[in-house]
Protein backbone atom coordinates (compact mmCIF):
# COMPACT_ATOMS: atom_id res chain seq x y z
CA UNK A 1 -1.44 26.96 3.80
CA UNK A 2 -3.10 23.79 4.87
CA UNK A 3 -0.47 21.88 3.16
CA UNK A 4 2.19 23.21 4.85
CA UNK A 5 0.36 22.77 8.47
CA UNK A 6 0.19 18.92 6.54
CA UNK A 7 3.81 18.39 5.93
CA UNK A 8 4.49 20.18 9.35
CA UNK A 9 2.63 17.54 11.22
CA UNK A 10 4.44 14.76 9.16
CA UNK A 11 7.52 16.48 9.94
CA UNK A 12 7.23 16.58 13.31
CA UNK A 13 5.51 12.72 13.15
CA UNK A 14 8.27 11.19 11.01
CA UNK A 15 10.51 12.86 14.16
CA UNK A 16 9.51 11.41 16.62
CA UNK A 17 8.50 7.80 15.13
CA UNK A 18 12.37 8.03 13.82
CA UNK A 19 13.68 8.88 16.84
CA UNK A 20 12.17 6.36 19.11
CA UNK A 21 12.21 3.75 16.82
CA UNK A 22 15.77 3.79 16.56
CA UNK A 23 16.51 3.98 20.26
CA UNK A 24 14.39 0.59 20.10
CA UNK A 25 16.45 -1.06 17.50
CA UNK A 26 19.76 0.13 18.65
CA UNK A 27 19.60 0.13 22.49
CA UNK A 28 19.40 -2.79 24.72
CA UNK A 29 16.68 -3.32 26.66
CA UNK A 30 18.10 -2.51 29.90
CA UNK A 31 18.77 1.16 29.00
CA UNK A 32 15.85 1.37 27.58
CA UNK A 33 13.69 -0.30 31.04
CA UNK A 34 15.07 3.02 32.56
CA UNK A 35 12.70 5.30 30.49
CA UNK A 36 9.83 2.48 29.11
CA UNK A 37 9.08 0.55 32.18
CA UNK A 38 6.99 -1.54 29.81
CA UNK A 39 10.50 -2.45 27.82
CA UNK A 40 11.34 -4.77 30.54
CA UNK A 41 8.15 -7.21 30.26
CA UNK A 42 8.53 -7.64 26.83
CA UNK A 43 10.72 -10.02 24.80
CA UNK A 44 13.54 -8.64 22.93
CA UNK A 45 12.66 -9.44 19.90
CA UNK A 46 9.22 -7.62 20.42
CA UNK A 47 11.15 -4.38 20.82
CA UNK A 48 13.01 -4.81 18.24
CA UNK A 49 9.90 -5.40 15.50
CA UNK A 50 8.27 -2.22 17.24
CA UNK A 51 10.99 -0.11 16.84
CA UNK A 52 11.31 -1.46 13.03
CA UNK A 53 7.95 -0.96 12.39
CA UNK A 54 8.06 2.90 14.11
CA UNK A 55 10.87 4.02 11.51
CA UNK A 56 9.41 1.99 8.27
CA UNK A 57 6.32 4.10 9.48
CA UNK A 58 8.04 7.49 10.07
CA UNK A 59 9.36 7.09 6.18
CA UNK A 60 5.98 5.94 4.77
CA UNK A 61 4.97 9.20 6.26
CA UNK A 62 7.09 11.52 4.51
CA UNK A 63 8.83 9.67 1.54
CA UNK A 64 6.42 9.08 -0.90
CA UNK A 65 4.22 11.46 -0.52
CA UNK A 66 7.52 13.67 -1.31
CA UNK A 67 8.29 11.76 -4.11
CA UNK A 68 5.62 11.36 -5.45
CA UNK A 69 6.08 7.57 -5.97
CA UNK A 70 3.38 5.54 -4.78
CA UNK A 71 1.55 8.24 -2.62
CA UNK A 72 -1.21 6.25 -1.42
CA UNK A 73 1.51 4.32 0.97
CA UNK A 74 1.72 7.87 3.18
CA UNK A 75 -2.15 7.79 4.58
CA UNK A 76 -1.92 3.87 4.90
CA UNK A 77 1.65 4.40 6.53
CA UNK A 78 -0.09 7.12 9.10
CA UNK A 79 -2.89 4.32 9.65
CA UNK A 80 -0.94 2.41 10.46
CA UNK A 81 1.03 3.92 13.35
CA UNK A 82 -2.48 5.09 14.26
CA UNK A 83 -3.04 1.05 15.39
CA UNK A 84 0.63 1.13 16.93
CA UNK A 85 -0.91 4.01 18.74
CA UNK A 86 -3.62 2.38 19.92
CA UNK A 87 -1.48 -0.65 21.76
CA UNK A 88 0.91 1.95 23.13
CA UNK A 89 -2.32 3.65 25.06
CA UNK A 90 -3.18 -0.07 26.06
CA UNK A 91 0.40 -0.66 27.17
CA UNK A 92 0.84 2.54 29.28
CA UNK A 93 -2.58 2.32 30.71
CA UNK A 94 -1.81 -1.13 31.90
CA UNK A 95 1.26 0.31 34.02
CA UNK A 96 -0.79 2.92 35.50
CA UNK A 97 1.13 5.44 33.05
CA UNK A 98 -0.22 8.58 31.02
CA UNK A 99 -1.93 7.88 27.90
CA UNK A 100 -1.85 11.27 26.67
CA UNK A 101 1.25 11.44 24.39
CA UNK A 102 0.36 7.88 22.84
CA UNK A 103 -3.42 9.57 22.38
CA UNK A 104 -1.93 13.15 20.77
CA UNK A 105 0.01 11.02 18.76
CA UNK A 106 -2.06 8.76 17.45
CA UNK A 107 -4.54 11.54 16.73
CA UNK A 108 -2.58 13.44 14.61
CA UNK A 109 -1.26 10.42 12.79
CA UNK A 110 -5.34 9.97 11.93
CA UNK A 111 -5.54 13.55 10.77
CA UNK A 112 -2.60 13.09 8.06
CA UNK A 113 -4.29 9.78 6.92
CA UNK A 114 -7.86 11.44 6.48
CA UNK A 115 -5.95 14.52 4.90
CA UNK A 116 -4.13 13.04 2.49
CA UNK A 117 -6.85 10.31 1.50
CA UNK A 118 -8.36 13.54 0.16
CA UNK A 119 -7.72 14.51 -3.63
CA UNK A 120 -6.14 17.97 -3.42
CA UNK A 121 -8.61 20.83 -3.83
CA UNK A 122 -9.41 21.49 -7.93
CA UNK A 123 -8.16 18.07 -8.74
CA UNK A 124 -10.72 15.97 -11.12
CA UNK A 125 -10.99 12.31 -10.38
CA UNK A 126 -8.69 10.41 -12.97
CA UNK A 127 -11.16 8.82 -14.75
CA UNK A 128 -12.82 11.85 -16.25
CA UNK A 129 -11.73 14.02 -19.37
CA UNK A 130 -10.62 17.27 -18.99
CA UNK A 131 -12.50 19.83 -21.42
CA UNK A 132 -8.88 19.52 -23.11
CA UNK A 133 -8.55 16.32 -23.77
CA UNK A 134 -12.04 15.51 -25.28
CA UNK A 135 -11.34 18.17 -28.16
């Protein structure tokens, strides 16, 4: 059950990161002034590399733990947006706007990071022998 509250959350993450991301790399900055205020103090090309790294991010979340290729790259991809997190709060506070979406966010982005750090329950660490395999 807690796994599926998991891949909810990354669901729901890998949504919105996706979504906003691309609005970043595909809209110019001028539309996008109208709802980010901050969008017009910052460079193009700053935009650009946020909204890049906001949809690499939302598919670190969900691809390969899905996969199961390379799993490790989901908790360090929700780290990650956890520091994008942090400069949006920095960002908004600094035009007097609310902090709590960027703070929900980046919350829950450190709750699938610490969750799926964690070996799933009844898993032995790779290094030991099952009773199996030492007969």
């Amino acid at each position: 059950m807690l796994n599926v509250a998991l891949w909810v959350v990354q669901g729901l993450l890998a949504g919105v990161f996706l979504l906003t991301g691309t609005a970043k790399l595909v809209l110019p900055r001028e539309v996008l002034e109208k709802r980010m205020h901050w969008a017009a103090a910052w460079p193009r090309w700053r935009i650009k590399l946020l909204g890049l790294a906001e949809v690499a991010g939302a598919v670190g979340l969900v691809v390969p733990a899905a996969t199961g290729v390379a799993p490790v790259l989901t908790p360090i991809a929700a780290l990650c947006l956890a520091v994008l997190m942090v400069g949006a709060v920095r960002t908004h506070r600094s035009f007097g706007e609310s902090v709590v979406p960027a703070l929900v966010i980046g919350a829950l982005c450190l709750v699938v990071a610490a969750a799926r750090l964690q070996p799933p329950a009844g898993a032995s660490p790779r290094h030991e022998l099952s009773q199996e395999d030492k007969r």
